[in-house]
C-alpha atoms as a PDB file:
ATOM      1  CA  UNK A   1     -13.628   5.771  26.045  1.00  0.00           C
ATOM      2  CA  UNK A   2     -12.212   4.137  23.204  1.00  0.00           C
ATOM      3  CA  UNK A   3     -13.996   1.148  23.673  1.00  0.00           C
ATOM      4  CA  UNK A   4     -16.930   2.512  24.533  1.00  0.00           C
ATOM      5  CA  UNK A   5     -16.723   4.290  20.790  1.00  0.00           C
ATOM      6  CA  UNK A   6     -15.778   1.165  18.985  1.00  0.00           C
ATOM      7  CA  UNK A   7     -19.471  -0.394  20.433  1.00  0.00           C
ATOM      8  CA  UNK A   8     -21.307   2.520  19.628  1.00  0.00           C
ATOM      9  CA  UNK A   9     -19.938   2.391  16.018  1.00  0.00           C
ATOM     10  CA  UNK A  10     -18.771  -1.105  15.170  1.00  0.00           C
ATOM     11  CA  UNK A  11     -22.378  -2.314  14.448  1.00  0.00           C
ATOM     12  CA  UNK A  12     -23.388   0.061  12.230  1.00  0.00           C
ATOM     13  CA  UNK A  13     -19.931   0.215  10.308  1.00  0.00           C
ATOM     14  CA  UNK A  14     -20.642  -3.673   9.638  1.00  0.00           C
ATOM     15  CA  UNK A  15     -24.719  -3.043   8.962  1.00  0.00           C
ATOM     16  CA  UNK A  16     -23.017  -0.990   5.989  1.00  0.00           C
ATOM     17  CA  UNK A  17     -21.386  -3.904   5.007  1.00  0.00           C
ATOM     18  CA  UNK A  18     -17.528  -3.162   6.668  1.00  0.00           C
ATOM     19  CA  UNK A  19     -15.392  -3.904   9.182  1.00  0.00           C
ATOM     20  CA  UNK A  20     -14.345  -1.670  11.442  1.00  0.00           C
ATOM     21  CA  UNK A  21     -10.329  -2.920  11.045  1.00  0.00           C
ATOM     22  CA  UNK A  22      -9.305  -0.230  14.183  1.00  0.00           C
ATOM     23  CA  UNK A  23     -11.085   2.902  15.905  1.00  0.00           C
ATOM     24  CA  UNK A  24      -8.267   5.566  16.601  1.00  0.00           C
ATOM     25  CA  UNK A  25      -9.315   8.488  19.713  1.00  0.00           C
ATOM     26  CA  UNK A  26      -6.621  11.041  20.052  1.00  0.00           C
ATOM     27  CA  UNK A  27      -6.268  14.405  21.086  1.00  0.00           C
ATOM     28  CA  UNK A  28      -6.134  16.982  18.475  1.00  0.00           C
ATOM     29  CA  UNK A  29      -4.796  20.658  18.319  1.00  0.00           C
ATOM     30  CA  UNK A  30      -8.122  21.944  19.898  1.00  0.00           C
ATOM     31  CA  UNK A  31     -10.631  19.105  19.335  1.00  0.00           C
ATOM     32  CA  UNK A  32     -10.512  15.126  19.358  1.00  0.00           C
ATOM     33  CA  UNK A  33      -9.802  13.110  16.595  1.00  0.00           C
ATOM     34  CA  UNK A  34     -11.687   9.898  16.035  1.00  0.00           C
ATOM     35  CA  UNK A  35      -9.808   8.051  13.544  1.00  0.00           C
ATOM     36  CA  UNK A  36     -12.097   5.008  11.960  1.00  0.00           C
ATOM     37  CA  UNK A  37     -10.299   2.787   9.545  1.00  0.00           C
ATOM     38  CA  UNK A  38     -12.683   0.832   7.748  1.00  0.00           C
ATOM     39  CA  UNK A  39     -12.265  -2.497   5.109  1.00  0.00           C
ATOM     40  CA  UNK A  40     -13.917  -4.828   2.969  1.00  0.00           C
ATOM     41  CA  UNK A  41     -13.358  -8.138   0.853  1.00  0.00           C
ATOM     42  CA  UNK A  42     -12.826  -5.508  -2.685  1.00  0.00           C
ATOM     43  CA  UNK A  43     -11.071  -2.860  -0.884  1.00  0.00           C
ATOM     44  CA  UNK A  44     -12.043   0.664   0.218  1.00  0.00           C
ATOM     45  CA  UNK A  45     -12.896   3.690  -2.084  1.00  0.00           C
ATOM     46  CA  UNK A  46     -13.561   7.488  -1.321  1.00  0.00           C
ATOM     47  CA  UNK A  47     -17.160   6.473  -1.935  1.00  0.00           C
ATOM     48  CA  UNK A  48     -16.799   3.863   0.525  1.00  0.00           C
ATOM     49  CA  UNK A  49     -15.378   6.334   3.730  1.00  0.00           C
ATOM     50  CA  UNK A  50     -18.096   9.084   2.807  1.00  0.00           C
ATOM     51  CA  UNK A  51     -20.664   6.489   3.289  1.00  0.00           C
ATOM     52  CA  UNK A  52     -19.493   5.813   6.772  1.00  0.00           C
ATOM     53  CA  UNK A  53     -18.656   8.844   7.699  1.00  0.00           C
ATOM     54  CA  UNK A  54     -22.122  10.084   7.310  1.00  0.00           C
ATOM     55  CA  UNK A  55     -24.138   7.157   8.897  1.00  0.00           C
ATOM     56  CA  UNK A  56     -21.246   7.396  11.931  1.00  0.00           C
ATOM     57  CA  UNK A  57     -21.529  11.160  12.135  1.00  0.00           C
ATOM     58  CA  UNK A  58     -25.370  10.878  12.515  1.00  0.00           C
ATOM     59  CA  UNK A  59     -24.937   8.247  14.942  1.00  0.00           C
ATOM     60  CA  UNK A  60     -22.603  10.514  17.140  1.00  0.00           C
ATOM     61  CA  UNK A  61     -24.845  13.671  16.805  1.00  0.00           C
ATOM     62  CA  UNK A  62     -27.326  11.534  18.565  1.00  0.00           C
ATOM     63  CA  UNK A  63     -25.877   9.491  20.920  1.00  0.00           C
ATOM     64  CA  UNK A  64     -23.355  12.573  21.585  1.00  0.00           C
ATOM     65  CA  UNK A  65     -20.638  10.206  23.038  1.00  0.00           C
ATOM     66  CA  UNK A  66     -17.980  13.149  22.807  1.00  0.00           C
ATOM     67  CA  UNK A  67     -18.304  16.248  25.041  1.00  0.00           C
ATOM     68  CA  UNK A  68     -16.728  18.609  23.513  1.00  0.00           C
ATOM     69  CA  UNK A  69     -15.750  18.930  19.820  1.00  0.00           C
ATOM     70  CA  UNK A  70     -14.414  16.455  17.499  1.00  0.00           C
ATOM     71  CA  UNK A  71     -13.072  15.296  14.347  1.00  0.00           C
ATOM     72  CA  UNK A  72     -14.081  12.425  12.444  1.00  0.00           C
ATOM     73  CA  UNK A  73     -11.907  10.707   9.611  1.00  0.00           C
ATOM     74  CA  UNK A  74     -12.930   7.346   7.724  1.00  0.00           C
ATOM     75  CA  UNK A  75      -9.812   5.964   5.988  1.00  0.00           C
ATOM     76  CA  UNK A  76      -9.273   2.911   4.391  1.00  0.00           C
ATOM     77  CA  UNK A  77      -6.589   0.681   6.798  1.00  0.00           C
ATOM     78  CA  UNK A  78      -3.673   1.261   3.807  1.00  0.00           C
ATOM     79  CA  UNK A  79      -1.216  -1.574   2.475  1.00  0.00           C
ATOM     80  CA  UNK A  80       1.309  -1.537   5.704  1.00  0.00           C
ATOM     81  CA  UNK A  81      -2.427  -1.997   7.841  1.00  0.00           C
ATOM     82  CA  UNK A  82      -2.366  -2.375  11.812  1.00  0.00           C
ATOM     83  CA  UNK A  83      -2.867  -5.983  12.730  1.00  0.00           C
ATOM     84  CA  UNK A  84      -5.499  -5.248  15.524  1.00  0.00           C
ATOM     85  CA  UNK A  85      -8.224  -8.041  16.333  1.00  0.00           C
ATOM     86  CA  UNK A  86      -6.902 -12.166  16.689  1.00  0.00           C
ATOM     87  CA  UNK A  87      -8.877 -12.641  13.196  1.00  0.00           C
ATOM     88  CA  UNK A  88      -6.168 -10.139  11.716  1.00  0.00           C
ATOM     89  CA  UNK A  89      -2.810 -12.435  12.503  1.00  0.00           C
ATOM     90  CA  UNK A  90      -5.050 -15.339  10.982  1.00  0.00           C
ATOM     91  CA  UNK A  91      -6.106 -13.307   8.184  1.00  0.00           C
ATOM     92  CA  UNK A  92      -2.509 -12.618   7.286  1.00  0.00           C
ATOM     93  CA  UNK A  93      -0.712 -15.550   8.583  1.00  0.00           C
ATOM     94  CA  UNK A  94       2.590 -16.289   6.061  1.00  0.00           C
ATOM     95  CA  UNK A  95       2.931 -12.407   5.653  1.00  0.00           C
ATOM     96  CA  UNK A  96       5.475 -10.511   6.794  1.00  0.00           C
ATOM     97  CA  UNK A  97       4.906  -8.178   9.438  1.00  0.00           C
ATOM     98  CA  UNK A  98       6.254  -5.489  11.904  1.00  0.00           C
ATOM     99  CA  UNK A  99       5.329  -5.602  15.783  1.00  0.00           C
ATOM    100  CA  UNK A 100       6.574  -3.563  18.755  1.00  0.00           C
ATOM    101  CA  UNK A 101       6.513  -4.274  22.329  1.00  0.00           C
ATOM    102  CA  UNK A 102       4.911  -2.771  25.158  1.00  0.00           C
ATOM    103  CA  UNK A 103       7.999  -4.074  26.992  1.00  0.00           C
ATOM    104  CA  UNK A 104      11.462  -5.532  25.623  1.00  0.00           C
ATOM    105  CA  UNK A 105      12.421  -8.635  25.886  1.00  0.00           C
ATOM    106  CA  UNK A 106      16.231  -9.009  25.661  1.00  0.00           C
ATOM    107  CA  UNK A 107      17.079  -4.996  25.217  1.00  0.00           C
ATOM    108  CA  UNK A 108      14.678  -5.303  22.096  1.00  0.00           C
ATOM    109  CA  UNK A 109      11.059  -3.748  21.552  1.00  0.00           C
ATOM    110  CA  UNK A 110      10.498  -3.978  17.767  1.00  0.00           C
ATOM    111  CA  UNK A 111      10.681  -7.324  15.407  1.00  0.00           C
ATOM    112  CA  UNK A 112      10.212  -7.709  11.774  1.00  0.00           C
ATOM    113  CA  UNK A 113       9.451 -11.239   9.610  1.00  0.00           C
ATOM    114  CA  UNK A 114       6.869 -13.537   8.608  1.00  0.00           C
ATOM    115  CA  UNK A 115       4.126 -14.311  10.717  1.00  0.00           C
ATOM    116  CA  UNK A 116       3.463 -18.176  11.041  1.00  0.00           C
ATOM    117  CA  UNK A 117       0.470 -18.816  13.751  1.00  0.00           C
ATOM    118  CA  UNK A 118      -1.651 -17.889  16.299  1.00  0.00           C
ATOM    119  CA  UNK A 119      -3.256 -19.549  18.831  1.00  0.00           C
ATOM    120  CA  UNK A 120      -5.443 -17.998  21.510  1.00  0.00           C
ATOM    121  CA  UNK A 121      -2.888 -16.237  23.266  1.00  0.00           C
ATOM    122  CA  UNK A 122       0.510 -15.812  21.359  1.00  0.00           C
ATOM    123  CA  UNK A 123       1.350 -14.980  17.947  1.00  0.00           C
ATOM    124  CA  UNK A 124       4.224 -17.114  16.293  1.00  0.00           C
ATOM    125  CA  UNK A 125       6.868 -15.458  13.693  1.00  0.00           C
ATOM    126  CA  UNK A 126      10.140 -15.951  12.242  1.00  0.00           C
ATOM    127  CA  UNK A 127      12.476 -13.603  12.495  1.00  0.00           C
ATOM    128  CA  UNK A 128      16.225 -14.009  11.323  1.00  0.00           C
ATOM    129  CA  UNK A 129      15.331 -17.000  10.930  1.00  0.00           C
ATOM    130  CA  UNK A 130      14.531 -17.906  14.407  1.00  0.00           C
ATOM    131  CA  UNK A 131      11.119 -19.002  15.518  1.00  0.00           C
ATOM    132  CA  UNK A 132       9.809 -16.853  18.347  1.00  0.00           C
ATOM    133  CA  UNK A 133       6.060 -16.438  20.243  1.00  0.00           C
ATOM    134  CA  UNK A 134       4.949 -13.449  21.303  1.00  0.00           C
ATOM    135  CA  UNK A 135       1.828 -13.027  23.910  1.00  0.00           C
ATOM    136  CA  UNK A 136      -1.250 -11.030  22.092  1.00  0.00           C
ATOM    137  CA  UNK A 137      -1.507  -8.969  25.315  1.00  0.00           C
ATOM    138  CA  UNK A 138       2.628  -7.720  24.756  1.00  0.00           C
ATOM    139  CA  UNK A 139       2.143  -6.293  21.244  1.00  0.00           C
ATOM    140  CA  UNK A 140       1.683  -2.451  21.265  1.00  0.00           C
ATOM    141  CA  UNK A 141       1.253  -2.536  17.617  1.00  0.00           C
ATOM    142  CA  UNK A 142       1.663  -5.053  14.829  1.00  0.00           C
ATOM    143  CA  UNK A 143       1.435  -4.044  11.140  1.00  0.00           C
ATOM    144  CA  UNK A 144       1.704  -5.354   7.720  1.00  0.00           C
ATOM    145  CA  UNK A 145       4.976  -4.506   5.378  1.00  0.00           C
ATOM    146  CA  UNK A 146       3.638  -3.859   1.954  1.00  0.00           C
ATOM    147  CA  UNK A 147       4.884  -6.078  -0.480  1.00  0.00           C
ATOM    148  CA  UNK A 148       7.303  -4.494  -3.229  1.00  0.00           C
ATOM    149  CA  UNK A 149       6.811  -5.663  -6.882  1.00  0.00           C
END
């Protein structure tokens, strides 16, 4: 379902002039939650996730993807954002990140350091000072750590 969502709504988040970084779908107390966080070049406003919230909303009310009821939020993807699409790790390449593991490797799921590469399969990072690769299709989740000034 969730990528059947992120179709629907991917092309008109970037007719708006966005990306869509990262389409959440969760269950909610009684309804769904569909959790879009949105980006651009100059950063997000409030402005900016009203916009897309309405031109998604109408979108949904006709294409009715959901049965049932939902919940739509637009956010902006924050400074610790997810690390989602290949283009992300190349976007952000020299920064340092956080990832977890789908499985461990060595009794361990989650790293932290600086990300150094990609290629189209593995991400490369250093961590403790210790080169290591990752596959793209191990990472459960990879985020940014905001930098502290």
């Amino acid at each position: 379902m969730q990528r059947e969502l992120t179709a629907l709504i991917e092309p008109v988040v970037e007719s708006l002039g966005y990306e869509l970084v990262w389409l959440q779908l969760a269950a909610g107390d009684r309804d769904q939650l569909v959790r879009l966080y949105i980006d651009r070049e100059d950063g997000i406003g409030l402005g900016d996730c009203e916009r897309v919230s309405r031109e998604v909303s109408a979108l949904m009310d006709v294409e009715d993807p959901i049965s049932g009821n939902y919940t739509l939020e637009v956010s902006s993807p924050g400074l610790d954002r997810p690390l989602v699409k290949p283009e992300h790790f190349d976007a952000f390449a020299g920064s340092e990140i956080k990832l977890r593991l789908v499985d461990s490797i060595e009794g361990r799921k989650r790293f932290r350091g600086q990300l150094t590469a990609r290629d189209d399969a593995e991400i490369e990072m250093v961590v403790d000072g210790t080169s290591h690769r990752f596959a793209l299709r191990d990472i459960e989740s990879a985020r940014l750590v905001p930098e502290v000034e």
